[in-house]
PDB file of N, CA and C in Angstrom:
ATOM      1  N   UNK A   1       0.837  -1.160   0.000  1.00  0.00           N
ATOM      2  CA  UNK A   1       0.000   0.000   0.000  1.00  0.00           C
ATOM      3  C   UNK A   1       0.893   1.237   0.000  1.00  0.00           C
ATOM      4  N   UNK A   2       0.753   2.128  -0.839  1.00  0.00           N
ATOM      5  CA  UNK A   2       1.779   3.438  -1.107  1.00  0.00           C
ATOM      6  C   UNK A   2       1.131   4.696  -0.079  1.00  0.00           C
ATOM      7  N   UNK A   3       1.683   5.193   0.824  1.00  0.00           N
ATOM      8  CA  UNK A   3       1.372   6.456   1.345  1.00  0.00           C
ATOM      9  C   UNK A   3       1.447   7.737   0.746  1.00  0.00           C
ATOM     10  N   UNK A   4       0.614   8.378   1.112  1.00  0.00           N
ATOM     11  CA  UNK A   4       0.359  10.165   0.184  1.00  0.00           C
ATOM     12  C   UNK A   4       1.019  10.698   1.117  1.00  0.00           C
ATOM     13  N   UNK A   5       0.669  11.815   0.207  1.00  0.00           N
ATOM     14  CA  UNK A   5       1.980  12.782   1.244  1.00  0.00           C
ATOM     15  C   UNK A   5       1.274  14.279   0.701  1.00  0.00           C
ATOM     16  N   UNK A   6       0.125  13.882   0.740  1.00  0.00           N
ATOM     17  CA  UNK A   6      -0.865  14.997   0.810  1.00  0.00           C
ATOM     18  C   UNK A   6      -1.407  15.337   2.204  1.00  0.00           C
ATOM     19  N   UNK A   7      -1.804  16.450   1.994  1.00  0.00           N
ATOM     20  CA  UNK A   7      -2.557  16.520   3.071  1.00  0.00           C
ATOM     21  C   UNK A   7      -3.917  17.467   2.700  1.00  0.00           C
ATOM     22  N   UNK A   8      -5.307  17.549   3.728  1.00  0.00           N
ATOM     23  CA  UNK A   8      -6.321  18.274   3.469  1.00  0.00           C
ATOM     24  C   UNK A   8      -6.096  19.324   3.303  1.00  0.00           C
ATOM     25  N   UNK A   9      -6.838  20.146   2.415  1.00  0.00           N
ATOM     26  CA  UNK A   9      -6.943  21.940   2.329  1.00  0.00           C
ATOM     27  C   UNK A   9      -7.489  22.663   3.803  1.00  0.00           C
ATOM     28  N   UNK A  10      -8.107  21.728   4.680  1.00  0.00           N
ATOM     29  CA  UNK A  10      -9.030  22.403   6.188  1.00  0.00           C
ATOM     30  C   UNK A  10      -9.967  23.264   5.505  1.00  0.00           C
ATOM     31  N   UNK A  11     -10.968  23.545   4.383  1.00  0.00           N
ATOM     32  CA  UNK A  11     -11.387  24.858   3.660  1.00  0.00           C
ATOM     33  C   UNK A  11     -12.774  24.671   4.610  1.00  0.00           C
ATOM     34  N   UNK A  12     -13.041  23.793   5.560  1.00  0.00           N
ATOM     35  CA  UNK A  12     -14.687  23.429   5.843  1.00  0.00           C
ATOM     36  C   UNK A  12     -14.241  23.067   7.631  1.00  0.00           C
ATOM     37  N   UNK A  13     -13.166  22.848   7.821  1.00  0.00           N
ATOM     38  CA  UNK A  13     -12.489  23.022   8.822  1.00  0.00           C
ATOM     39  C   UNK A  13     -12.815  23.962  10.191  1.00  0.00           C
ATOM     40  N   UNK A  14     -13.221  23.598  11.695  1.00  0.00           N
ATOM     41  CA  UNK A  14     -12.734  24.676  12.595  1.00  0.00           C
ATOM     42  C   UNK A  14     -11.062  24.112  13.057  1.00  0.00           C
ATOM     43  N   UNK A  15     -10.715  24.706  14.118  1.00  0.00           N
ATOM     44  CA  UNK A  15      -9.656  24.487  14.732  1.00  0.00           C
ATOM     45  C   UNK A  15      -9.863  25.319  16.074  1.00  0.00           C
ATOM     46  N   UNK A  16      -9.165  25.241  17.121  1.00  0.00           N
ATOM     47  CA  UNK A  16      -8.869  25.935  18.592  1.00  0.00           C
ATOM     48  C   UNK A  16      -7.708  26.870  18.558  1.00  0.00           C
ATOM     49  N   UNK A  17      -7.728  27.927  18.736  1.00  0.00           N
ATOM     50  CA  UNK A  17      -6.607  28.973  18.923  1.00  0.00           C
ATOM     51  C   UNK A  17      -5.774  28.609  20.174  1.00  0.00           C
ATOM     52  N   UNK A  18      -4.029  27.582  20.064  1.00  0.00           N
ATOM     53  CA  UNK A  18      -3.691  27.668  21.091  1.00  0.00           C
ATOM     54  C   UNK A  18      -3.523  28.564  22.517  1.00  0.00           C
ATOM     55  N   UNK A  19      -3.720  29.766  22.573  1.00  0.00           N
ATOM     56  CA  UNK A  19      -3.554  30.759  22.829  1.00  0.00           C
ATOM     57  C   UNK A  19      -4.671  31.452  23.858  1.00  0.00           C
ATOM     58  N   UNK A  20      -5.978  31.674  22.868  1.00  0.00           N
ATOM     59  CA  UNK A  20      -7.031  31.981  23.850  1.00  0.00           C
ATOM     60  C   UNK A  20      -7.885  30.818  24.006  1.00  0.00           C
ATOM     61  N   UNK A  21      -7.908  29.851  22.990  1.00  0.00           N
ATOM     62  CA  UNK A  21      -8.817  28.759  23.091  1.00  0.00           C
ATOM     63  C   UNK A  21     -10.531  29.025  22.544  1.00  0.00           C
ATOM     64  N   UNK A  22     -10.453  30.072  21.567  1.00  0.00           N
ATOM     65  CA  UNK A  22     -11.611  30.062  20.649  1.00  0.00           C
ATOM     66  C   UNK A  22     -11.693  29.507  19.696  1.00  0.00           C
ATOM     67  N   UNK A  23     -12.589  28.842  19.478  1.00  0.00           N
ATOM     68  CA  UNK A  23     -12.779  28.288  17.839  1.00  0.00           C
ATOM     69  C   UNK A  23     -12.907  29.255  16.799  1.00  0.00           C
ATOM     70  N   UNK A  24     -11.883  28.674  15.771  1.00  0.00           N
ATOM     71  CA  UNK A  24     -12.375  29.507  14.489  1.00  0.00           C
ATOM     72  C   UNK A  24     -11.782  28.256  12.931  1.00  0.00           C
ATOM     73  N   UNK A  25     -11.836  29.153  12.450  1.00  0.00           N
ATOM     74  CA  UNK A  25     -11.601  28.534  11.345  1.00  0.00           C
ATOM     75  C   UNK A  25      -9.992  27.785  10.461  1.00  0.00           C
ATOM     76  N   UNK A  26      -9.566  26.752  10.523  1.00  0.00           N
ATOM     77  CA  UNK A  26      -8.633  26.169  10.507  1.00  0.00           C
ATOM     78  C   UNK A  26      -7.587  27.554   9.174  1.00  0.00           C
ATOM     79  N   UNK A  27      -7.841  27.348   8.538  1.00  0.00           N
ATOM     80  CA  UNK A  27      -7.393  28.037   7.403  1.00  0.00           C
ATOM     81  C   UNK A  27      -6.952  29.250   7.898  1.00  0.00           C
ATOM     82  N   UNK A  28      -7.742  30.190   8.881  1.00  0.00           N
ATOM     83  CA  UNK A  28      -7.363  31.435   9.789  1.00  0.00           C
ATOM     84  C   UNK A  28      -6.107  31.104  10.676  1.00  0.00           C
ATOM     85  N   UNK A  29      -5.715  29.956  11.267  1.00  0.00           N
ATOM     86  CA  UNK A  29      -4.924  30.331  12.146  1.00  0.00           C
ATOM     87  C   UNK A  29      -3.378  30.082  11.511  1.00  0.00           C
ATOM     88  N   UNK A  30      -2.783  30.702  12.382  1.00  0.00           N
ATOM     89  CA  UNK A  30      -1.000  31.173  11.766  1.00  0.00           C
ATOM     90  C   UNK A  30       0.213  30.982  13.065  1.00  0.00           C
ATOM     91  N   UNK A  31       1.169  30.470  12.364  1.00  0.00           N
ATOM     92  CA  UNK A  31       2.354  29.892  13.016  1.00  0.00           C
ATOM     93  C   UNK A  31       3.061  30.716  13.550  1.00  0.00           C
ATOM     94  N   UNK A  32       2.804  30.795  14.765  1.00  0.00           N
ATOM     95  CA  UNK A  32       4.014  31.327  15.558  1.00  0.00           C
ATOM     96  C   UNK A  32       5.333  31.358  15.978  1.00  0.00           C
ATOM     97  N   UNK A  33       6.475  32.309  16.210  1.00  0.00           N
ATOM     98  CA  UNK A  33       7.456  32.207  16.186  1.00  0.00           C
ATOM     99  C   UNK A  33       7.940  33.488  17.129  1.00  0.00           C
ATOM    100  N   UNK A  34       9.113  33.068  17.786  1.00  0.00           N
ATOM    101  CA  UNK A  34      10.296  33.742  18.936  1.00  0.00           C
ATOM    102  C   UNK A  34      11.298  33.613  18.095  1.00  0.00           C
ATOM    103  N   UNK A  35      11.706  34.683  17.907  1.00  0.00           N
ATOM    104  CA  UNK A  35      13.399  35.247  17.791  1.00  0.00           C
ATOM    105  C   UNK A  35      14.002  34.386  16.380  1.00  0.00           C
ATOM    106  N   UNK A  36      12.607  34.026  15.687  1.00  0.00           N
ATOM    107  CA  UNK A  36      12.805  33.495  14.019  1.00  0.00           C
ATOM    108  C   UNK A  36      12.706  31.738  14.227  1.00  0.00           C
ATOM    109  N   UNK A  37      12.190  31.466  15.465  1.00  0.00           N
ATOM    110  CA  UNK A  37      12.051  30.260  15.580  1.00  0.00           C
ATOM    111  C   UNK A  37      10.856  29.680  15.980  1.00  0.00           C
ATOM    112  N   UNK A  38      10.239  28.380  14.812  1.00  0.00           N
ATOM    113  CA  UNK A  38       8.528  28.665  15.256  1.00  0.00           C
ATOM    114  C   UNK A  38       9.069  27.421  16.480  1.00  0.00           C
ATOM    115  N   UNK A  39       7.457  28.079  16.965  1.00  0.00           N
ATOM    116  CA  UNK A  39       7.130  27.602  18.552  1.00  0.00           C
ATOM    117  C   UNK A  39       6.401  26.415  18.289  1.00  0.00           C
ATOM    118  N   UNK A  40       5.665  26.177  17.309  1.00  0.00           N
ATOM    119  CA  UNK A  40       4.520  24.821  16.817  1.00  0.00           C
ATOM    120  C   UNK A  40       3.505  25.341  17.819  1.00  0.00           C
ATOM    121  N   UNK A  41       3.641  26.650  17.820  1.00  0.00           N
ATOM    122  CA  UNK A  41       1.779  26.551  18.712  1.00  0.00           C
ATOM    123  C   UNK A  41       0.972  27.469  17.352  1.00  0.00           C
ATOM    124  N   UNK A  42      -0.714  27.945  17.348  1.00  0.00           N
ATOM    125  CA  UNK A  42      -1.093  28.504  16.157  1.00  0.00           C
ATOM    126  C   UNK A  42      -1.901  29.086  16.571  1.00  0.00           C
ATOM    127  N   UNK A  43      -2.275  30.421  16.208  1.00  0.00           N
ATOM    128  CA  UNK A  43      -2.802  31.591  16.679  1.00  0.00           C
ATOM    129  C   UNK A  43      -3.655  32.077  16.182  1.00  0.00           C
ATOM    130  N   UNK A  44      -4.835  32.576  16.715  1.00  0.00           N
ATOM    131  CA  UNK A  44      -6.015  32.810  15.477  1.00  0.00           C
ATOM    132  C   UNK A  44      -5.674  34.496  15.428  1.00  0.00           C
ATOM    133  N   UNK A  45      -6.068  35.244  14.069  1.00  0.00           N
ATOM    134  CA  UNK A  45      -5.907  36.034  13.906  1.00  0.00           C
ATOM    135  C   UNK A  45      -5.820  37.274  15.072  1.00  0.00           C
ATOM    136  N   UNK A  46      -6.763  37.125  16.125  1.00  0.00           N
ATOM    137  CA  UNK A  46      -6.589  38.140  17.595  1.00  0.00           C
ATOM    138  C   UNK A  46      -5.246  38.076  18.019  1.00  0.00           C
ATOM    139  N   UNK A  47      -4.942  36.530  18.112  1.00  0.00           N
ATOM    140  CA  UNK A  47      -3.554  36.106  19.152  1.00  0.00           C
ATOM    141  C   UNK A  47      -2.389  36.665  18.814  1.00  0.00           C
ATOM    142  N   UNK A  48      -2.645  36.716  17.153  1.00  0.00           N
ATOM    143  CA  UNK A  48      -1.639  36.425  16.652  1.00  0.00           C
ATOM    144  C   UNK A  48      -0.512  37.737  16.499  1.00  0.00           C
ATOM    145  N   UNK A  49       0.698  37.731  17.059  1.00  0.00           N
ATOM    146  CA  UNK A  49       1.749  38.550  17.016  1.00  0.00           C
ATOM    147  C   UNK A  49       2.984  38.492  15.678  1.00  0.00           C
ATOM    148  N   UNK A  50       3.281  39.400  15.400  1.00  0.00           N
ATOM    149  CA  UNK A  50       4.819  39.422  13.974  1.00  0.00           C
ATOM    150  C   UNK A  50       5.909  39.291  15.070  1.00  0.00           C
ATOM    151  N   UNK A  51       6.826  38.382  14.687  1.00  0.00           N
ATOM    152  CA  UNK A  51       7.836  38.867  15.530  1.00  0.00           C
ATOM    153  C   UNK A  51       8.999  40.228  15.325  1.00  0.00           C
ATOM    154  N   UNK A  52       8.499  40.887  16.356  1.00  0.00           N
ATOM    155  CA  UNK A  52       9.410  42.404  16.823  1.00  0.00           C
ATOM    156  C   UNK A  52      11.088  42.109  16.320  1.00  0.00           C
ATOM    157  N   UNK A  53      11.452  43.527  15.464  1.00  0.00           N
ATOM    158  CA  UNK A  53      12.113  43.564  14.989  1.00  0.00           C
ATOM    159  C   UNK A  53      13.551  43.467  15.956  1.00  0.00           C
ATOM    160  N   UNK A  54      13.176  44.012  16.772  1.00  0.00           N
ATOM    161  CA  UNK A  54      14.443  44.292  17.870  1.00  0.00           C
ATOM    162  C   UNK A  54      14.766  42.923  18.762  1.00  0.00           C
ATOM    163  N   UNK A  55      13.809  41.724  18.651  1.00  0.00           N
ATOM    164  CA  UNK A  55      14.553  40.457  18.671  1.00  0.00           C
ATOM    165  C   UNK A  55      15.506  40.156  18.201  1.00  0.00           C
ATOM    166  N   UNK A  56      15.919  40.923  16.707  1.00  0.00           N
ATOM    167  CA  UNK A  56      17.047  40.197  16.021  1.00  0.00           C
ATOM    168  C   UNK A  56      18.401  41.207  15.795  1.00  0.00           C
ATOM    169  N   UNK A  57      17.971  42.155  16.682  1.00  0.00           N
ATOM    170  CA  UNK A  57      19.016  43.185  16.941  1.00  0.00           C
ATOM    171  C   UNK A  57      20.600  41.973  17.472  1.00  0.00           C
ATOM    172  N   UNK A  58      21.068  41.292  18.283  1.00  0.00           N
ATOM    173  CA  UNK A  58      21.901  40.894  18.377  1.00  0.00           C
ATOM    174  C   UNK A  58      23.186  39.880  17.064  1.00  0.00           C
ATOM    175  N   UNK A  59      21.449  39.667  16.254  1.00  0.00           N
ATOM    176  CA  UNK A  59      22.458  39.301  14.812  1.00  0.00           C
ATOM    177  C   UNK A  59      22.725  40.042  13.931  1.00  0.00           C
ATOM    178  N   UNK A  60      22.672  41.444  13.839  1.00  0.00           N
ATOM    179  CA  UNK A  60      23.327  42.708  12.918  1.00  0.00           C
ATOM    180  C   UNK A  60      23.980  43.412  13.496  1.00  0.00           C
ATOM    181  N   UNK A  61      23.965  43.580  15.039  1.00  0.00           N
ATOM    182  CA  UNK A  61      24.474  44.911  15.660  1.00  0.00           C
ATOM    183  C   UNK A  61      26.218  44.237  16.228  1.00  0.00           C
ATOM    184  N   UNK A  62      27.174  44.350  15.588  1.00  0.00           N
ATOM    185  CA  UNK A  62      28.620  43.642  16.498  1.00  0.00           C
ATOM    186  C   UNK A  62      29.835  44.559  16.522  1.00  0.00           C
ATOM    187  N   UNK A  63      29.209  45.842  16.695  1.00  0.00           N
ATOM    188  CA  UNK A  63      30.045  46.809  17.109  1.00  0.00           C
ATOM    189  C   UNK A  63      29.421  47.842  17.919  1.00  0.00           C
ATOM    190  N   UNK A  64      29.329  48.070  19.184  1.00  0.00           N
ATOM    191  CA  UNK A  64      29.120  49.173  19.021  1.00  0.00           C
ATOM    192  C   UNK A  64      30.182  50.213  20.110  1.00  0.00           C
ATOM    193  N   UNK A  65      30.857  51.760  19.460  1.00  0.00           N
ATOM    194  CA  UNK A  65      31.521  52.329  20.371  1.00  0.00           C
ATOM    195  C   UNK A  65      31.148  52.606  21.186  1.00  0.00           C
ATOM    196  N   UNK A  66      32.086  53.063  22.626  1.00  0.00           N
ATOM    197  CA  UNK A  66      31.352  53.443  23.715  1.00  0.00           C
ATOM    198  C   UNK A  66      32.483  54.725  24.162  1.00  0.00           C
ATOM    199  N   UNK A  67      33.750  54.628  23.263  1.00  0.00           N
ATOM    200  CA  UNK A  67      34.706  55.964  23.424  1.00  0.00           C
ATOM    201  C   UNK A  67      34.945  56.865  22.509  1.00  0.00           C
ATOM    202  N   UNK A  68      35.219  57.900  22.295  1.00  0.00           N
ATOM    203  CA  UNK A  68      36.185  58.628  21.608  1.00  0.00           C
ATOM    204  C   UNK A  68      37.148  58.677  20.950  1.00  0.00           C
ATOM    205  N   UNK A  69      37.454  58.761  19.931  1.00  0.00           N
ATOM    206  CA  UNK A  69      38.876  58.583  19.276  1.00  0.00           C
ATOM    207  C   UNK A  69      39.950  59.974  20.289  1.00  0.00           C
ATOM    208  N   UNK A  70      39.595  61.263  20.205  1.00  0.00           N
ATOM    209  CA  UNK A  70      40.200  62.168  20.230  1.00  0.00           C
ATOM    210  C   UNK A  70      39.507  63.108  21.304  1.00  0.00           C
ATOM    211  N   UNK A  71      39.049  62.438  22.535  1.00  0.00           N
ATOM    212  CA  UNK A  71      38.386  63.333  23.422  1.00  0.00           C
ATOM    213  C   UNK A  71      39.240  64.830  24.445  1.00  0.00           C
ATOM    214  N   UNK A  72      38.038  65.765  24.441  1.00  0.00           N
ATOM    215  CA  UNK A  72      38.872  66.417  24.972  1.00  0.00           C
ATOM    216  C   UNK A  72      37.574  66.912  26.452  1.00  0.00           C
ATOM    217  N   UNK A  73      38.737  67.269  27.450  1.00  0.00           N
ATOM    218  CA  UNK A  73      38.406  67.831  29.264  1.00  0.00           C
ATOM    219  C   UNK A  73      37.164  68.526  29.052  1.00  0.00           C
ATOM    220  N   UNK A  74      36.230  68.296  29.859  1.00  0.00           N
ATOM    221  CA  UNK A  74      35.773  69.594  29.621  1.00  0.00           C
ATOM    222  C   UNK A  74      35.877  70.869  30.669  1.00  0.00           C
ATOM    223  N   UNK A  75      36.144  72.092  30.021  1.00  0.00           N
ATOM    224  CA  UNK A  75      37.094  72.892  30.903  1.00  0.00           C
ATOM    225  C   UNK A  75      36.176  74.038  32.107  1.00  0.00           C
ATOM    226  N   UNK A  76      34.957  73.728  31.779  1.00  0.00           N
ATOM    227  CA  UNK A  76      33.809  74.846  32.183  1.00  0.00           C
ATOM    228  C   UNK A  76      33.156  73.617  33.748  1.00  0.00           C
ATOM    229  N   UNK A  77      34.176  72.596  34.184  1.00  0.00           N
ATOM    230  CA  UNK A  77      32.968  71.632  34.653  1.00  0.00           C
ATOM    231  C   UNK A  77      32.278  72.327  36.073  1.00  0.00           C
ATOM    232  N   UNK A  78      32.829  73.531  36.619  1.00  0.00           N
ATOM    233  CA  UNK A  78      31.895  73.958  37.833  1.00  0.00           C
ATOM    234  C   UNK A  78      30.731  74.451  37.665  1.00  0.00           C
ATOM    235  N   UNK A  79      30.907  75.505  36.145  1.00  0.00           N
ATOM    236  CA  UNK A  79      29.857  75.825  35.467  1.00  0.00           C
ATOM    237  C   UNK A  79      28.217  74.896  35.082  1.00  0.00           C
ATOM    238  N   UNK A  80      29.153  73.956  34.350  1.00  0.00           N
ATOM    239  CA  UNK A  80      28.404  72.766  33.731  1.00  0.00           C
ATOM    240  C   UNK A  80      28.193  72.084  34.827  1.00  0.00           C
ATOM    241  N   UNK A  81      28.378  71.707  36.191  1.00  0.00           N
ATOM    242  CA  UNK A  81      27.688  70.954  36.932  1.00  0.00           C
ATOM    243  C   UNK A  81      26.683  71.590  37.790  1.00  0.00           C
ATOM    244  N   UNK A  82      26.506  72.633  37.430  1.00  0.00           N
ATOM    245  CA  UNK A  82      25.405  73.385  38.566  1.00  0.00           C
ATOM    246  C   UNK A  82      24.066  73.759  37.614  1.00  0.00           C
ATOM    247  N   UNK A  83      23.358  73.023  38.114  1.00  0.00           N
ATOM    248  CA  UNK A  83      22.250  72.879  37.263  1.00  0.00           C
ATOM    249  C   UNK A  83      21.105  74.252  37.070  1.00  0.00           C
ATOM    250  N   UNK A  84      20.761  74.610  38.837  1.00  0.00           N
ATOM    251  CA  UNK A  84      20.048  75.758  38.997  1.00  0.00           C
ATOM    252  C   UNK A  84      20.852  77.378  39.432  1.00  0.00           C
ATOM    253  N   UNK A  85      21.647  78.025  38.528  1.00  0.00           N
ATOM    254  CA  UNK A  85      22.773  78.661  39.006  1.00  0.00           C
ATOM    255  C   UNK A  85      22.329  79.998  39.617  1.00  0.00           C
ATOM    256  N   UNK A  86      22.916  80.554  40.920  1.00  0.00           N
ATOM    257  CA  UNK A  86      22.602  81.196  41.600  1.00  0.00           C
ATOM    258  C   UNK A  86      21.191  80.482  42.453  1.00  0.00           C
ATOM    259  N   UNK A  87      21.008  79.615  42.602  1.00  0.00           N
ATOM    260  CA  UNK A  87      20.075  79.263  43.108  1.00  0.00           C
ATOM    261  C   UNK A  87      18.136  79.475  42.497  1.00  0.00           C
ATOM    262  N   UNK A  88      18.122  80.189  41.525  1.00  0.00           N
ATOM    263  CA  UNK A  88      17.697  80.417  40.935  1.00  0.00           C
ATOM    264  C   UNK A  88      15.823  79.953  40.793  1.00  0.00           C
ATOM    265  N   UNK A  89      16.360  78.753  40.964  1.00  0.00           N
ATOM    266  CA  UNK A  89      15.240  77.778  41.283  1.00  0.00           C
ATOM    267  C   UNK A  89      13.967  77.759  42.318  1.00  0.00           C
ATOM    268  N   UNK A  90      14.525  79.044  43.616  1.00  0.00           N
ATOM    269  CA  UNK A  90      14.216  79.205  44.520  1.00  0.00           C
ATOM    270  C   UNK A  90      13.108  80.742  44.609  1.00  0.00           C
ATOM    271  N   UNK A  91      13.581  81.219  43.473  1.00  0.00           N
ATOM    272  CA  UNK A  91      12.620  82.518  43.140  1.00  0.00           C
ATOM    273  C   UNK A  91      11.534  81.944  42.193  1.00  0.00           C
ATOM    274  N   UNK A  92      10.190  82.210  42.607  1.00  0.00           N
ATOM    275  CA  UNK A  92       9.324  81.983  41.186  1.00  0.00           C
ATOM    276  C   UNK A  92       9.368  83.271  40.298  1.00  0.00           C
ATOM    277  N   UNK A  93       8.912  82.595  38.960  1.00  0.00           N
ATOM    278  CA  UNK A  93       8.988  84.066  38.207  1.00  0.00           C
ATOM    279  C   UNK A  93       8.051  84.886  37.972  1.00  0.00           C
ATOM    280  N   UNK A  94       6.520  84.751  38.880  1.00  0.00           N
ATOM    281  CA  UNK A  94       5.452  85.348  38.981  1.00  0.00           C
ATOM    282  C   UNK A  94       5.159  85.326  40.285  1.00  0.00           C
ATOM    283  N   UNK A  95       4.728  85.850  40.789  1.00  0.00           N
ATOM    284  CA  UNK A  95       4.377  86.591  42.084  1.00  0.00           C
ATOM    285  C   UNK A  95       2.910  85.597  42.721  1.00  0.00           C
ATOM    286  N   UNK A  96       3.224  85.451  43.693  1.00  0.00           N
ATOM    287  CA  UNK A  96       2.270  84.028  44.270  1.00  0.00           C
ATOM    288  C   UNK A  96       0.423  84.924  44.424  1.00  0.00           C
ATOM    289  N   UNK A  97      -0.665  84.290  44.416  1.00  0.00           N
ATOM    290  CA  UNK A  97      -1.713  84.293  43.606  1.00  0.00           C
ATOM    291  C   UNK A  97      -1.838  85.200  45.152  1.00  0.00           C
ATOM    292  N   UNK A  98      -1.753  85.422  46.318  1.00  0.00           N
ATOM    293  CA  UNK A  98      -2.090  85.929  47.247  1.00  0.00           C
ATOM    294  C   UNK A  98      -1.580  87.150  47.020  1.00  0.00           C
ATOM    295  N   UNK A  99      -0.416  87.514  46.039  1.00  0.00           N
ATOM    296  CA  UNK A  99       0.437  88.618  46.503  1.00  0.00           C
ATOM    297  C   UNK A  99      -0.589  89.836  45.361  1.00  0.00           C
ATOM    298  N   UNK A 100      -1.024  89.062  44.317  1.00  0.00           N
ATOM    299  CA  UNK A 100      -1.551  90.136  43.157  1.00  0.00           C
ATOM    300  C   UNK A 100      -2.985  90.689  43.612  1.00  0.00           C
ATOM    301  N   UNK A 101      -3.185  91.528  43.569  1.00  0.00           N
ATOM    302  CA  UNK A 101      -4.868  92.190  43.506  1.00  0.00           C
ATOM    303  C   UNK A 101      -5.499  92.773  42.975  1.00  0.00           C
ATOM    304  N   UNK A 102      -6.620  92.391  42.260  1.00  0.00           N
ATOM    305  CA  UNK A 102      -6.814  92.920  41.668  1.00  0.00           C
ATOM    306  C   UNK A 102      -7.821  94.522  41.972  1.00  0.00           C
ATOM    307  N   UNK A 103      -7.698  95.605  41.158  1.00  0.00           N
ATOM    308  CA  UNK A 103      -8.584  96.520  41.734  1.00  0.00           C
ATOM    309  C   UNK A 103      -9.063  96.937  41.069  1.00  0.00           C
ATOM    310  N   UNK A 104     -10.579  97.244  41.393  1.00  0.00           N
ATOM    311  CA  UNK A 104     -11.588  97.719  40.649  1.00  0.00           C
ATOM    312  C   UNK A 104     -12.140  99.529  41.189  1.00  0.00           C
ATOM    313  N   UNK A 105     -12.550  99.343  39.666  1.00  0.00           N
ATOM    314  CA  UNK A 105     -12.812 101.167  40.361  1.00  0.00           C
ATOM    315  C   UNK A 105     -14.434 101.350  39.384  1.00  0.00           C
ATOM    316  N   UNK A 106     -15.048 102.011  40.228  1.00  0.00           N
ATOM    317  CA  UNK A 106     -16.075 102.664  40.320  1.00  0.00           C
ATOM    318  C   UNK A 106     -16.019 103.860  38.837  1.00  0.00           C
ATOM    319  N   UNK A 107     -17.349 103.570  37.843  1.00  0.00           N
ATOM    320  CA  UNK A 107     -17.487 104.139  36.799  1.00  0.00           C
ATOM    321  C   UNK A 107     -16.906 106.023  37.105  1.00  0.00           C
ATOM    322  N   UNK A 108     -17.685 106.014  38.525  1.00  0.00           N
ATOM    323  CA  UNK A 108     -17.661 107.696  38.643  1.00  0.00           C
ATOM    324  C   UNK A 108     -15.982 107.770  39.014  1.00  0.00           C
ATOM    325  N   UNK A 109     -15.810 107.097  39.611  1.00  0.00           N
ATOM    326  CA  UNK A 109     -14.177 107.876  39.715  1.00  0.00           C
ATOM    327  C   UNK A 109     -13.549 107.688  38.433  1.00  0.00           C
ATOM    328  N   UNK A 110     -13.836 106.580  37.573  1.00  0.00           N
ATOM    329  CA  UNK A 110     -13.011 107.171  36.685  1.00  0.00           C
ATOM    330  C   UNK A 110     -13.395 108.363  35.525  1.00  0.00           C
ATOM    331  N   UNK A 111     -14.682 108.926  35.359  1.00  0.00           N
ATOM    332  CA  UNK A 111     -14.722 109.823  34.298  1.00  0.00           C
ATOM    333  C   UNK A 111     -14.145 111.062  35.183  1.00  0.00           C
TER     334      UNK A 111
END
């Protein structure tokens, strides 16, 4: 007896979404995969994720610098480390809501 090596189309088919466990339609669901490697589980269109590009960041990226060829001091650093200078931080630059008032004047005083 000779074996096929066919298999069904599923076109009339349900199937179970490994994933959430809804039924749908065999033909709908799609092969999943981590880091370019399928998992053999199958996902119905909701479940279903692309795998993220930045998984495969470790097989293109094999340099990267972290120095300077030609660095130079930097010469300002008391300057450059003081973030709020003169203290600055400590004055607001509008006058607190208690301090303003407003005043109104009477039609007759002003003509």
């Amino acid at each position: 007896m000779s074996v096929s090596h066919k298999w069904a189309t599923g076109k009339y088919a349900n199937a179970i979404c490994d994933y959430c466990g809804v039924r749908t339609k065999y033909r709908e669901l799609r092969g999943t995969t981590i880091k370019g490697q399928a998992t053999g589980l199958l996902a119905c269109s909701t479940c279903w994720d692309p795998d993220h590009e930045q998984n495969f960041l470790p097989d293109y990226v094999t340099v990267d610098a972290q120095a300077l060829r030609n660095a130079r001091p930097d010469t300002g650093k008391a300057a450059s480390r003081q973030l709020y200078p003169n203290n600055n931080w400590l004055i607001p630059p509008f006058p607190p809501a208690a301090a303003r008032r407003l005043e109104f004047r009477d039609e007759e005083e002003s003509a």
